[in-house]
PDB file of N, CA and C in Angstrom:
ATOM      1  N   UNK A   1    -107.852 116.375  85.416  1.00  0.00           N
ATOM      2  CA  UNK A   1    -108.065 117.693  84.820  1.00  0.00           C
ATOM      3  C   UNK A   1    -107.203 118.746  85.525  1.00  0.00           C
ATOM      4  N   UNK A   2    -106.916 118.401  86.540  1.00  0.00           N
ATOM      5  CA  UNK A   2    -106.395 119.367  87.739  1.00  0.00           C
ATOM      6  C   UNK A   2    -104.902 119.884  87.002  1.00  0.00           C
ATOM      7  N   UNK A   3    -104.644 118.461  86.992  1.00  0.00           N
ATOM      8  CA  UNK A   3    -103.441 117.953  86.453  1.00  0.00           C
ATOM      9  C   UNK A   3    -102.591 119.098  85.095  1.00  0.00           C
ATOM     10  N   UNK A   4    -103.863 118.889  84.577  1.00  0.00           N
ATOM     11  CA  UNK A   4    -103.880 118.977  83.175  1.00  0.00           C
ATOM     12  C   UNK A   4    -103.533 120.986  83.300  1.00  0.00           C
ATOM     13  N   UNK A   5    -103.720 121.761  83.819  1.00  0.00           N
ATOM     14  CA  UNK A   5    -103.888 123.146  84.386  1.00  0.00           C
ATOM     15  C   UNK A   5    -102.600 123.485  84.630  1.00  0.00           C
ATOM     16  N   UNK A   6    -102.332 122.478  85.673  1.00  0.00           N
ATOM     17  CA  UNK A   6    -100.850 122.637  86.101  1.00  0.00           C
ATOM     18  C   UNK A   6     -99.479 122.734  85.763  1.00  0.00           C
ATOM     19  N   UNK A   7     -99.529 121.367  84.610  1.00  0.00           N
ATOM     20  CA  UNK A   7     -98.866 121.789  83.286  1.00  0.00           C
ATOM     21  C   UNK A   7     -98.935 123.071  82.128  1.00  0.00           C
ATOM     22  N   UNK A   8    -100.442 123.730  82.105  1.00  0.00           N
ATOM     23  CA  UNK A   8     -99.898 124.647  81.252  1.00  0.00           C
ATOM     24  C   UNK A   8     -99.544 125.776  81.863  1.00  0.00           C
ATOM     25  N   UNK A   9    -100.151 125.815  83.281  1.00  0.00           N
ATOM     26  CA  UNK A   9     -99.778 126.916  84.256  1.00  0.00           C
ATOM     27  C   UNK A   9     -97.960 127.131  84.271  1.00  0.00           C
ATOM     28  N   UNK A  10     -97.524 125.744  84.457  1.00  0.00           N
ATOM     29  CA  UNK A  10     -96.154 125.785  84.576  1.00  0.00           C
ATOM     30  C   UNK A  10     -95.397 125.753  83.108  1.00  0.00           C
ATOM     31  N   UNK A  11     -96.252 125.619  82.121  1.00  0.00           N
ATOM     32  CA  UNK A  11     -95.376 126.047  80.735  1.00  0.00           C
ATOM     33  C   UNK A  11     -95.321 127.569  80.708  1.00  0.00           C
ATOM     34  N   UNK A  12     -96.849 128.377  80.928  1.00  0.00           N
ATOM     35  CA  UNK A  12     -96.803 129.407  80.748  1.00  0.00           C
ATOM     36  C   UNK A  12     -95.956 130.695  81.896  1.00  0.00           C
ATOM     37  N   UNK A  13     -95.303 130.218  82.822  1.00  0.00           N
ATOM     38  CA  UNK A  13     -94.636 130.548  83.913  1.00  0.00           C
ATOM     39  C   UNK A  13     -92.864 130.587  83.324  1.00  0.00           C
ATOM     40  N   UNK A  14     -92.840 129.416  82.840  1.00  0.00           N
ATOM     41  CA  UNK A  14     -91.516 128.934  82.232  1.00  0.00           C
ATOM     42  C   UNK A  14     -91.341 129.584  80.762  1.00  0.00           C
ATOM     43  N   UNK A  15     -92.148 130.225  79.732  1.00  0.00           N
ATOM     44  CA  UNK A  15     -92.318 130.507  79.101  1.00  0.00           C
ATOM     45  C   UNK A  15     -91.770 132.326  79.814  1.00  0.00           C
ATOM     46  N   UNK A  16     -92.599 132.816  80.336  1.00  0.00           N
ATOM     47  CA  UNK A  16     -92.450 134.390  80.529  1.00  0.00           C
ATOM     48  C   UNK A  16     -91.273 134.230  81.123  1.00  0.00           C
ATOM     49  N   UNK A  17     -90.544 133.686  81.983  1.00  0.00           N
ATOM     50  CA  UNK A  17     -89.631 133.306  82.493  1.00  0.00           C
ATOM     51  C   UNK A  17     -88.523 133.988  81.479  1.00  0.00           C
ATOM     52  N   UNK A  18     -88.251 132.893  80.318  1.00  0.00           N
ATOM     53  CA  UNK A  18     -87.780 132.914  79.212  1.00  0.00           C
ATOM     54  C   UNK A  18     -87.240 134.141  78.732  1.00  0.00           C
ATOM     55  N   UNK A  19     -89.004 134.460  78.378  1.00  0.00           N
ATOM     56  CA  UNK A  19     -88.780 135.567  78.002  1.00  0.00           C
ATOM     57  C   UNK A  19     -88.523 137.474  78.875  1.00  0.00           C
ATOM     58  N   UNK A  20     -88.704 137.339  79.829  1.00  0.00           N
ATOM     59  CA  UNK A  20     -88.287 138.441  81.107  1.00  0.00           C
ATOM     60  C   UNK A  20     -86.351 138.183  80.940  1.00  0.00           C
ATOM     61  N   UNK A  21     -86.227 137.047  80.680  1.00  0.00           N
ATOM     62  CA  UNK A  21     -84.457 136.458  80.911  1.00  0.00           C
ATOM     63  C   UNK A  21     -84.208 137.384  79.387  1.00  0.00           C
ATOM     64  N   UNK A  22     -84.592 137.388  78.702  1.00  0.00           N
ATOM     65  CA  UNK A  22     -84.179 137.461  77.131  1.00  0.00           C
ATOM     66  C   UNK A  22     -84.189 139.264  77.227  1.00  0.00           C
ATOM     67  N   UNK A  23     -85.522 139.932  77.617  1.00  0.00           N
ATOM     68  CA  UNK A  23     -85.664 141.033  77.062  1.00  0.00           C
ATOM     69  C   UNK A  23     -85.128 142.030  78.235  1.00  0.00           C
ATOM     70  N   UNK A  24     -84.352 141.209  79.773  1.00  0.00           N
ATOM     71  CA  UNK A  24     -83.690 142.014  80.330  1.00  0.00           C
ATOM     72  C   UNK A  24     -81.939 141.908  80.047  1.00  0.00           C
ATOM     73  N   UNK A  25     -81.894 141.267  79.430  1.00  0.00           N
ATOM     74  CA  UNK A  25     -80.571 140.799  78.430  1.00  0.00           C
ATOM     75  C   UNK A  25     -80.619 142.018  77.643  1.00  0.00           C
ATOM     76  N   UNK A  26     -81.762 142.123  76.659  1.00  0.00           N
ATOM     77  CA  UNK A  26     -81.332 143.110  75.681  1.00  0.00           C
ATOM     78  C   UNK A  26     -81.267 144.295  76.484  1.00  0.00           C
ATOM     79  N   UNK A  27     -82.286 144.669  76.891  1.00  0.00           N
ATOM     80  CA  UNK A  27     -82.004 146.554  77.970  1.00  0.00           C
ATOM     81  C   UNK A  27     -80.891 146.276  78.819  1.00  0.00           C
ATOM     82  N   UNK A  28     -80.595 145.324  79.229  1.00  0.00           N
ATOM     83  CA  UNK A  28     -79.112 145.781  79.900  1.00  0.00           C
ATOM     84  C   UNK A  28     -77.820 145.539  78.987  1.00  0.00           C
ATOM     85  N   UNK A  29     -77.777 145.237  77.492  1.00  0.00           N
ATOM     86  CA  UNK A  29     -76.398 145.444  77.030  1.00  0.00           C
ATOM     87  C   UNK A  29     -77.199 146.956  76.490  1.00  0.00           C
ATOM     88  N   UNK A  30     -78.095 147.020  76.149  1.00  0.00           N
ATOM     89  CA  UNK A  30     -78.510 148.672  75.551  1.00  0.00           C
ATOM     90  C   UNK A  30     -78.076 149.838  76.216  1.00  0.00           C
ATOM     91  N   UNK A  31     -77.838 149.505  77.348  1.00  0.00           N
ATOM     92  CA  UNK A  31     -78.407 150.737  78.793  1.00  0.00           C
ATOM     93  C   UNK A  31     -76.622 150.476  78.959  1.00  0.00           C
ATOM     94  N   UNK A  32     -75.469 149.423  78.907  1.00  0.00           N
ATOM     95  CA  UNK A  32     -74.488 149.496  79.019  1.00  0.00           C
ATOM     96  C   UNK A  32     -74.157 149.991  77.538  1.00  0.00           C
ATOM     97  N   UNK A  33     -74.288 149.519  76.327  1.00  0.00           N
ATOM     98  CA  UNK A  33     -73.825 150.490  75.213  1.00  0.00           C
ATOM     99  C   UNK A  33     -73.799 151.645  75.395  1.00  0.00           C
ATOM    100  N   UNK A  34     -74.995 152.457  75.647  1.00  0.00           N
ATOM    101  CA  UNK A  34     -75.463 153.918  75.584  1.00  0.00           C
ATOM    102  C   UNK A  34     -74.320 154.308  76.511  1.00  0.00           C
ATOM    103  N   UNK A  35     -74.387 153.831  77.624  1.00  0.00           N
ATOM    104  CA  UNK A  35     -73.414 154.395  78.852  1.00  0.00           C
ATOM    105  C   UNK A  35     -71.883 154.549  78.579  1.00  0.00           C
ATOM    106  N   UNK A  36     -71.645 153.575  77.574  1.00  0.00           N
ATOM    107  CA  UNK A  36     -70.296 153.456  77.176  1.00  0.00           C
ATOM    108  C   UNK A  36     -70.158 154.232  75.742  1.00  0.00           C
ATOM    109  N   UNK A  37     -70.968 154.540  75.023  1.00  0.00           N
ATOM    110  CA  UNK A  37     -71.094 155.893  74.174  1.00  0.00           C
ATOM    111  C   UNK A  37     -71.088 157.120  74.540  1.00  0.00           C
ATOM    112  N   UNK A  38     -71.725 157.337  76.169  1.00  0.00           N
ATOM    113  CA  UNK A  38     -71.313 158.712  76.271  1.00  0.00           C
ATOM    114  C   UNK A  38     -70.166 159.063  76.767  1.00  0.00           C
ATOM    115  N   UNK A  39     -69.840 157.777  77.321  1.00  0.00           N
ATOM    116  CA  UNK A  39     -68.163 157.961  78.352  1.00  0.00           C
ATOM    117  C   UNK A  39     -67.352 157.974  77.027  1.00  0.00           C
ATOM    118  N   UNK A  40     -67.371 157.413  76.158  1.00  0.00           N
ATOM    119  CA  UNK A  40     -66.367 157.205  75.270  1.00  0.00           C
ATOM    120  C   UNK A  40     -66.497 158.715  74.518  1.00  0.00           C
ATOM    121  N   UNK A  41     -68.131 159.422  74.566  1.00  0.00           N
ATOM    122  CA  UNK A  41     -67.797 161.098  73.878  1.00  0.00           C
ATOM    123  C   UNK A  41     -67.249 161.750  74.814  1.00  0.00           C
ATOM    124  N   UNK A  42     -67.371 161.728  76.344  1.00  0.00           N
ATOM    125  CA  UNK A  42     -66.760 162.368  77.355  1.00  0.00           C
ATOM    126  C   UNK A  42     -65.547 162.863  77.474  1.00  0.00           C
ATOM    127  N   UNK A  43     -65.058 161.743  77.086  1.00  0.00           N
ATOM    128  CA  UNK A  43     -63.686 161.156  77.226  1.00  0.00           C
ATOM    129  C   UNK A  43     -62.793 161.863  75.940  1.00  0.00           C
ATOM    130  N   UNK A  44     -63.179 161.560  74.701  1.00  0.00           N
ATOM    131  CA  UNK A  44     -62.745 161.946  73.875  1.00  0.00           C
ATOM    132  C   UNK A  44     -62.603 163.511  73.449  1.00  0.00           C
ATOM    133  N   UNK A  45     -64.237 164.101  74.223  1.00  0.00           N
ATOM    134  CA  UNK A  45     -64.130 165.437  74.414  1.00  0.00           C
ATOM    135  C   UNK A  45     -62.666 166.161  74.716  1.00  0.00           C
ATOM    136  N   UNK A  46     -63.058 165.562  76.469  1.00  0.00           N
ATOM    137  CA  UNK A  46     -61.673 166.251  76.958  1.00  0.00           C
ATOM    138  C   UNK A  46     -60.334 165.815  76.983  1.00  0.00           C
ATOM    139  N   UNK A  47     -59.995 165.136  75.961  1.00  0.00           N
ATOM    140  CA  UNK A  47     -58.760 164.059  75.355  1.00  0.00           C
ATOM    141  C   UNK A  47     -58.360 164.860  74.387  1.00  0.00           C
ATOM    142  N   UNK A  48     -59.369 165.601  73.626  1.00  0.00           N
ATOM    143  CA  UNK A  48     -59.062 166.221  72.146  1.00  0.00           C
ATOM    144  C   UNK A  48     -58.796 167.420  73.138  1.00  0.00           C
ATOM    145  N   UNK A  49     -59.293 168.074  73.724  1.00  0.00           N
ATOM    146  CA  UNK A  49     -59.054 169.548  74.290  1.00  0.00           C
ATOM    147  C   UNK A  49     -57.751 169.194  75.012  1.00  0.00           C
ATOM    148  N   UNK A  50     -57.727 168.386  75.647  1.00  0.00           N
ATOM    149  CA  UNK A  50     -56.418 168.659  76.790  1.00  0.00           C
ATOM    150  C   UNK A  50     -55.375 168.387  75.858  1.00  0.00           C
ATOM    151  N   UNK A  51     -55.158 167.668  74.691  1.00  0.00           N
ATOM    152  CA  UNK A  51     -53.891 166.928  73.970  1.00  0.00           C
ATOM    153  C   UNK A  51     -53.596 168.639  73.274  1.00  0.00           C
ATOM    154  N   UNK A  52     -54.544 169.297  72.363  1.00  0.00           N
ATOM    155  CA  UNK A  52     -54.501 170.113  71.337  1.00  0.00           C
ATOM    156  C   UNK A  52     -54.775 171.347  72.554  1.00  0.00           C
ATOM    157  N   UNK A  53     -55.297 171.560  73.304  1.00  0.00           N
ATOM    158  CA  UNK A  53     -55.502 173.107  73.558  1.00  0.00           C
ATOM    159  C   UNK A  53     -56.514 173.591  73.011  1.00  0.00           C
ATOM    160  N   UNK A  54     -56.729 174.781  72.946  1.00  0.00           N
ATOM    161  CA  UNK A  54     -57.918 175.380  71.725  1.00  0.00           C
ATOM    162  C   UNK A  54     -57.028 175.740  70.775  1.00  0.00           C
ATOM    163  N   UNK A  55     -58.025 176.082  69.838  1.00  0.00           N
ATOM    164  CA  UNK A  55     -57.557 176.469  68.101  1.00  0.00           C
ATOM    165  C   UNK A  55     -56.939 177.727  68.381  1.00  0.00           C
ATOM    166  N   UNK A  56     -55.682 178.218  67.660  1.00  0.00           N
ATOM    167  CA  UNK A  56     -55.108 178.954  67.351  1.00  0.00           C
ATOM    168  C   UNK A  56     -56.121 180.631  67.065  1.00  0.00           C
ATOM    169  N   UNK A  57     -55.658 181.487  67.681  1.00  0.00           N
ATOM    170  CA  UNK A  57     -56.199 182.468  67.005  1.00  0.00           C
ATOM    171  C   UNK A  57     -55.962 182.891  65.416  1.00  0.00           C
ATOM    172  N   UNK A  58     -56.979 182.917  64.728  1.00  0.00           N
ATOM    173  CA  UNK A  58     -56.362 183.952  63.561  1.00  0.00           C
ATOM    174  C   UNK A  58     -56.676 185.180  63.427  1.00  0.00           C
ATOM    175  N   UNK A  59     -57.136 185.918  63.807  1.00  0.00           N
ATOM    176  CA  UNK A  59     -57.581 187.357  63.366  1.00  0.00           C
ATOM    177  C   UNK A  59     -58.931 187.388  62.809  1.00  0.00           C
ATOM    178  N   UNK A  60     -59.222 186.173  61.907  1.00  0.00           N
ATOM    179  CA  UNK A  60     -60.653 186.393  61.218  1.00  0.00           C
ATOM    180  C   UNK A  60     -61.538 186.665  61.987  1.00  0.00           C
ATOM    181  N   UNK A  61     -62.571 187.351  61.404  1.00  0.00           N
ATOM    182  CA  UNK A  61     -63.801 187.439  62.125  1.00  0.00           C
ATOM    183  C   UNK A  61     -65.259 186.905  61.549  1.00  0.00           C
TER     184      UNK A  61
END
């Protein structure tokens, strides 16, 4: 019977296992996407400003 415990003890160990492996997989490509979405608006921010300058004056108001 002892026996019998031990096995599901160690399925259910191997099981969360699994799954802790899987769902820190997904938050860490998430948490690297996001990070690489804001560098990539960062970036592009001051890529568009430094290439172009600011907008031209026109007079309008």
């Amino acid at each position: 019977m002892k026996r019998k415990y031990c096995t599901v003890f160690f399925y259910m160990h191997y099981i969360l296992y699994c799954l802790s492996c899987f769902l820190e997989k997904i938050l860490l490509s998430c948490v690297i996407f996001s990070v690489f979405r804001m560098l990539l608006f960062l970036f592009g921010e001051v890529g568009v400003a430094g290439r172009f300058g600011s907008p031209p004056e026109t007079g309008f108001s």
